[in-house]
N, C-alpha and C. Protein backbone atom coordinates (compact mmCIF):
# COMPACT_ATOMS: atom_id res chain seq x y z
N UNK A 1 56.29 112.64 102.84
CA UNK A 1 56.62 113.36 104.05
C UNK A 1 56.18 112.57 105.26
N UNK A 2 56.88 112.88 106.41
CA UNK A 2 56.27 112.03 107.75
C UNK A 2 55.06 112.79 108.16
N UNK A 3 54.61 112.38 109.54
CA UNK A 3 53.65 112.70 109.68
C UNK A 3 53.81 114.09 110.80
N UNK A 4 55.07 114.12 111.06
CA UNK A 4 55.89 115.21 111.96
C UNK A 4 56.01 116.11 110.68
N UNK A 5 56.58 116.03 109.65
CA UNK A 5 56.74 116.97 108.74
C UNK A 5 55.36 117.57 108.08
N UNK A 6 54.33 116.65 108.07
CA UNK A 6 53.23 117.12 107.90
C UNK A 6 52.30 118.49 108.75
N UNK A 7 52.88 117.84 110.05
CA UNK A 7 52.01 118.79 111.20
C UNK A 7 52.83 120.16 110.92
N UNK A 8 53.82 120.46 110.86
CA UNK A 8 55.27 121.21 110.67
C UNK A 8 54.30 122.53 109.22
N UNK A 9 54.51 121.23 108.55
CA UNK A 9 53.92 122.36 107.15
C UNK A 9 52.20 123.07 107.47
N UNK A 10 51.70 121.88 107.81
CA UNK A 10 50.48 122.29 108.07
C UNK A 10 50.20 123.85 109.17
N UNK A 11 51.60 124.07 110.24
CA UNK A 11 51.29 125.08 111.54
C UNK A 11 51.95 126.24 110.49
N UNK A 12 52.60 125.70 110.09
CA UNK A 12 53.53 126.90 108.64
C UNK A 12 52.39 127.85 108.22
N UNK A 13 51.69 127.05 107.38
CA UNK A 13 50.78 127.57 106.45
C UNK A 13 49.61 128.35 107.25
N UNK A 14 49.30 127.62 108.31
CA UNK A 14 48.17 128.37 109.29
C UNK A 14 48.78 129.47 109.66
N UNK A 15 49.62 129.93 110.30
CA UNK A 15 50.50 130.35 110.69
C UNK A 15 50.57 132.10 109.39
N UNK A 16 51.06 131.64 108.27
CA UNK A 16 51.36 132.26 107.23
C UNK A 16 49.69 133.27 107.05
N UNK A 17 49.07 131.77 106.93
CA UNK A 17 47.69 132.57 106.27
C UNK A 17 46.92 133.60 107.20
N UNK A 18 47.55 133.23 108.39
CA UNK A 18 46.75 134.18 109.96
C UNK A 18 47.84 135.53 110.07
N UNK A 19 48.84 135.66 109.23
CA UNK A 19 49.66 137.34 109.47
C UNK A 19 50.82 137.04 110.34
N UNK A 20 50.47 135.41 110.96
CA UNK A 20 51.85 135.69 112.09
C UNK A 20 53.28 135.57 111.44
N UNK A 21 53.34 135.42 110.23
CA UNK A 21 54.39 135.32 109.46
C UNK A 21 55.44 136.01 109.00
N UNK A 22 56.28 136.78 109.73
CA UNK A 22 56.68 138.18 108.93
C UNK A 22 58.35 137.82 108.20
N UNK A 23 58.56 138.52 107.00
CA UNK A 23 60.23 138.47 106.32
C UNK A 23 60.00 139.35 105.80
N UNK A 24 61.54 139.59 105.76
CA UNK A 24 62.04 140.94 104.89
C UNK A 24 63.16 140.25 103.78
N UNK A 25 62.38 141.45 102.20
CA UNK A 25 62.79 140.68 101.60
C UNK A 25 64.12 140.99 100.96
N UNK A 26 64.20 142.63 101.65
CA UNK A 26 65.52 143.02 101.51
C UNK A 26 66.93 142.39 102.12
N UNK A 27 66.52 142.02 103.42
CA UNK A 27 67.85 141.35 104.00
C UNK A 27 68.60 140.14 102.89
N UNK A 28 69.88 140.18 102.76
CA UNK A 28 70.46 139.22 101.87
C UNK A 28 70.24 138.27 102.64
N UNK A 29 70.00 136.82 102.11
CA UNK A 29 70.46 135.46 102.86
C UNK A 29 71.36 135.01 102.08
N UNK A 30 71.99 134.12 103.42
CA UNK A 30 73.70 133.63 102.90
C UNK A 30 73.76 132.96 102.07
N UNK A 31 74.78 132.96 101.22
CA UNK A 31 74.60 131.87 100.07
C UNK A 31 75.30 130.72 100.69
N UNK A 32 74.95 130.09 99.46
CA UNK A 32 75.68 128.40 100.01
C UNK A 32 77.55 128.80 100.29
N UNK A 33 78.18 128.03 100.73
CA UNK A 33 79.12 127.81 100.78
C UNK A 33 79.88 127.66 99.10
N UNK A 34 80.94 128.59 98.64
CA UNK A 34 81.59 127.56 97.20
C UNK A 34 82.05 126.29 97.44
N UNK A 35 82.00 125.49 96.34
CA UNK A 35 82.43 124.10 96.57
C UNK A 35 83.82 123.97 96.06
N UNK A 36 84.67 123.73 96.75
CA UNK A 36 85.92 123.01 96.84
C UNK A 36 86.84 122.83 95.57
N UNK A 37 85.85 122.15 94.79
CA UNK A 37 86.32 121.19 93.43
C UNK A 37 85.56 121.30 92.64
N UNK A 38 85.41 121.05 91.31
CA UNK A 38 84.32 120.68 90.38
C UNK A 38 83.50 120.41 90.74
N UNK A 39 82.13 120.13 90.61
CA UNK A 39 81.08 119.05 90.84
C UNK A 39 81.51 118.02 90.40
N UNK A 40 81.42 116.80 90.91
CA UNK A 40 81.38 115.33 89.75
C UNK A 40 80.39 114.67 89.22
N UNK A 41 80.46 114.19 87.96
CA UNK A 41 78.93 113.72 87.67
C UNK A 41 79.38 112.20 87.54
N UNK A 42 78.61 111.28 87.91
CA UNK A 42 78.52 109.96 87.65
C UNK A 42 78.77 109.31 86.78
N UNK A 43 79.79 108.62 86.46
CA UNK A 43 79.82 107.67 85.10
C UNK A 43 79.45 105.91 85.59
N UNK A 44 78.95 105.20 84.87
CA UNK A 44 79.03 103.52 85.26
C UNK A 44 80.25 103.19 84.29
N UNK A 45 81.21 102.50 84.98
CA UNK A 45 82.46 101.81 84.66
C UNK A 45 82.31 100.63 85.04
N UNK A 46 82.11 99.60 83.90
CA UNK A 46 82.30 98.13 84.14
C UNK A 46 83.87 97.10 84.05
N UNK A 47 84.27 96.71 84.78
CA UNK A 47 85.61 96.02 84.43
C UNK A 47 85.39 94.51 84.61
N UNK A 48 86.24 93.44 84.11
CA UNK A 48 86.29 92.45 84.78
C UNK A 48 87.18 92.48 86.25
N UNK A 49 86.38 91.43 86.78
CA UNK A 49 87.14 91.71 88.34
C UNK A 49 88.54 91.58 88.18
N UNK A 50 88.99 90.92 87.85
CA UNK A 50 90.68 90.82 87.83
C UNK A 50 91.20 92.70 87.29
N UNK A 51 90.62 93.04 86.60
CA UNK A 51 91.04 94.51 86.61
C UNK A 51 91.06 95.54 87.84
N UNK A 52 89.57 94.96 87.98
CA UNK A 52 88.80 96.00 88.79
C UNK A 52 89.78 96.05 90.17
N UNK A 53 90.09 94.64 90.34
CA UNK A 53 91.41 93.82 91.92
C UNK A 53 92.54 95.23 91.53
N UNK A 54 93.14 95.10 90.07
CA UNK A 54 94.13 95.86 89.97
C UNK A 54 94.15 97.19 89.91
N UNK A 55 93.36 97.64 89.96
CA UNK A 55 93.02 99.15 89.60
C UNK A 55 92.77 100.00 91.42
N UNK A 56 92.13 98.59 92.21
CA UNK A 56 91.86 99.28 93.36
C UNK A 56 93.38 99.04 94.29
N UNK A 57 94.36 97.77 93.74
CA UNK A 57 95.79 97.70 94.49
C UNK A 57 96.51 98.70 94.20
N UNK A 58 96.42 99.54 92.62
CA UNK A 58 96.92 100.73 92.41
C UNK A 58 96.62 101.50 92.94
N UNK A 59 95.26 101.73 93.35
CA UNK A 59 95.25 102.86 93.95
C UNK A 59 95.37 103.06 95.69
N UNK A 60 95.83 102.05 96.07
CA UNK A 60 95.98 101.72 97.80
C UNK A 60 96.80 102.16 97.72
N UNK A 61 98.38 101.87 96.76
CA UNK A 61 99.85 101.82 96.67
C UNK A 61 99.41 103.76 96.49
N UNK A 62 98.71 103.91 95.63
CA UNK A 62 99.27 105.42 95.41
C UNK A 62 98.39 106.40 96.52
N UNK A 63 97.66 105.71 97.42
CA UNK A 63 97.10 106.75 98.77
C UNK A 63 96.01 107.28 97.88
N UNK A 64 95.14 106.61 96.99
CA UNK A 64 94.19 107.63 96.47
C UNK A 64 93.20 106.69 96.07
N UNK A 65 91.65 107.44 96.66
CA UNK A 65 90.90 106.39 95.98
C UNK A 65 90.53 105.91 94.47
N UNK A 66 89.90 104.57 94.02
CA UNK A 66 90.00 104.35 92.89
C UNK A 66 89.65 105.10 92.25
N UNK A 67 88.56 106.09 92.35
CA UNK A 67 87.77 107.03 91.80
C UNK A 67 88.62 107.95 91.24
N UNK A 68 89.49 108.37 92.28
CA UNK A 68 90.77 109.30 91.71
C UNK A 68 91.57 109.17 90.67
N UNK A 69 92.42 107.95 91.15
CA UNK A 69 93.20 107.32 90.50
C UNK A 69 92.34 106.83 88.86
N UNK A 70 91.24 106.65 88.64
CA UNK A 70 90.90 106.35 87.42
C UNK A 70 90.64 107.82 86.59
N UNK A 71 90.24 108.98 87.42
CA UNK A 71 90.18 110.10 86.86
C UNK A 71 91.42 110.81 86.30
N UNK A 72 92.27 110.00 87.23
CA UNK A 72 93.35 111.21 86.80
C UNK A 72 93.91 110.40 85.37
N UNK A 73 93.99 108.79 85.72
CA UNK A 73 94.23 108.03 84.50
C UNK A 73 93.74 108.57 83.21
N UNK A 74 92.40 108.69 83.01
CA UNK A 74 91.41 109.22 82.20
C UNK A 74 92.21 110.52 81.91
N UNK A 75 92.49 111.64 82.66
CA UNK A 75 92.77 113.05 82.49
C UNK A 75 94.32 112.53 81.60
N UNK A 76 95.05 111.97 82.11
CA UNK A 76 96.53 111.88 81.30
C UNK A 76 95.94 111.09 79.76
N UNK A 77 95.35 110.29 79.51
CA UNK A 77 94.87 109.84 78.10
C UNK A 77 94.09 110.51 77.58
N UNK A 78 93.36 111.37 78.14
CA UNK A 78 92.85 112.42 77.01
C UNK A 78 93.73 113.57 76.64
N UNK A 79 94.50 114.02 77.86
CA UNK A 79 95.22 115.03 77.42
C UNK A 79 96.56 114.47 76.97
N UNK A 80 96.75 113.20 76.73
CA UNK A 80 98.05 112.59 75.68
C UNK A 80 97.10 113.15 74.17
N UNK A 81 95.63 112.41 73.87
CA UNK A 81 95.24 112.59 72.49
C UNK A 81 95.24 113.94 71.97
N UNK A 82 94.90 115.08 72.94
CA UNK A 82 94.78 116.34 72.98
C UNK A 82 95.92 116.68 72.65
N UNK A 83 97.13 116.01 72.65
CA UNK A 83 98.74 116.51 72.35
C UNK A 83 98.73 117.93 73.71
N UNK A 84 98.30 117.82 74.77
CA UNK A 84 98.05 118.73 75.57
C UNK A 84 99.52 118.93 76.66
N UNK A 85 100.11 120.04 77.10
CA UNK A 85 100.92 119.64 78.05
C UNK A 85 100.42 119.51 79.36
N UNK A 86 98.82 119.92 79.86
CA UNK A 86 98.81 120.03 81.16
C UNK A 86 98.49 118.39 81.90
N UNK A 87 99.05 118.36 83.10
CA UNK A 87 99.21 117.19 83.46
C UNK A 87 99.23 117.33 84.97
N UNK A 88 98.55 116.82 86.44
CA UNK A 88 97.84 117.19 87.62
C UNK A 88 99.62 116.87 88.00
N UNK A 89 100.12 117.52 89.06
CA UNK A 89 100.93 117.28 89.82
C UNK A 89 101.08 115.78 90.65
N UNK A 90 99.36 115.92 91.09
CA UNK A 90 99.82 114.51 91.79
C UNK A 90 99.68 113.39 91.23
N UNK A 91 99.30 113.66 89.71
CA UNK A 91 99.44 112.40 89.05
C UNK A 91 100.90 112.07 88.38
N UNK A 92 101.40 113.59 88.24
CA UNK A 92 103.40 113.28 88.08
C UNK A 92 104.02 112.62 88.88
N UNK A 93 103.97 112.87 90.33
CA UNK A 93 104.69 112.80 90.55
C UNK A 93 104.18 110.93 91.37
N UNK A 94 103.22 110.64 90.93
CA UNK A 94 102.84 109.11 91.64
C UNK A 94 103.49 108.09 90.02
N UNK A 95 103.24 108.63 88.99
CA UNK A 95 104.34 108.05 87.78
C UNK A 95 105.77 107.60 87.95
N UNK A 96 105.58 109.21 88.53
CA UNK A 96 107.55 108.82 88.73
C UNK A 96 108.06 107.98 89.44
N UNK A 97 107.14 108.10 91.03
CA UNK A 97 107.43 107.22 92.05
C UNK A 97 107.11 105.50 91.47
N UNK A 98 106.06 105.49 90.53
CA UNK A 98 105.85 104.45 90.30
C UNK A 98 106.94 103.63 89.34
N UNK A 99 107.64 104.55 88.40
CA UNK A 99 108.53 104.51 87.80
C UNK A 99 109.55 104.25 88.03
N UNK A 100 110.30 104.65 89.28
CA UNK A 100 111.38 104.36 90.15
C UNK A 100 111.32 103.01 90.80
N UNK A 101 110.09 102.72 90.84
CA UNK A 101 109.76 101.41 91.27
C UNK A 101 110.15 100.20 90.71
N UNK A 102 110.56 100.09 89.60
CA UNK A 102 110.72 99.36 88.41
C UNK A 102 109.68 99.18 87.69
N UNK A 103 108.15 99.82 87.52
CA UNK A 103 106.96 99.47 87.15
C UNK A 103 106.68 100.58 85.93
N UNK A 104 106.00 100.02 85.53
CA UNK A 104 105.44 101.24 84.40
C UNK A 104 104.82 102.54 84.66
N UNK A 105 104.76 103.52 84.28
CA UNK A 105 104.53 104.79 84.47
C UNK A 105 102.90 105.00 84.27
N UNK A 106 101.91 105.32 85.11
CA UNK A 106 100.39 105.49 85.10
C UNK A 106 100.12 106.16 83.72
């Protein structure tokens, strides 16, 4: 802690222990905000650079960062092994476009 955060806790506690402290413990406090999306948890992904070059030109071309673009990659190959039909919209429809392209399909 700094030494500002120190003085801070230290007037807290004086403060607390002398009565000037008052809460109620009935009032609700707000909760956090819900979050958006999933949480994400961290994976380490090693490539050789010549991949790593291609993976981040793919994902410039498709407006999405690599992070994305490798998740959603990931999401269509597991849910190919899964024999699964669900499949993200915006990863359809960046296939197709990519597809129309003359290029292979993500």
């Amino acid at each position: 802690m700094s030494e500002h955060s120190d003085d801070q806790v230290a007037a807290a506690a004086t403060a607390f222990a002398a009565g000037d402290v008052t809460y109620d413990l009935t009032t609700p406090a707000p909760l956090p905000p819900v979050p958006e999306s999933e949480p994400m948890v961290g994976m380490g992904l090693r490539l050789p650079p010549s991949l790593a070059q291609r993976v981040r030109g793919a994902a410039e071309k498709a407006g999405v960062s690599a992070s994305q673009l490798l998740r959603e990659w990931i999401e269509l190959g597991l849910t190919d092994m899964d024999n699964d039909q669900f499949v993200s919209l915006s990863a359809l429809r960046r296939a197709i476009a990519h597809a129309a392209q003359g290029g292979q399909a993500a």
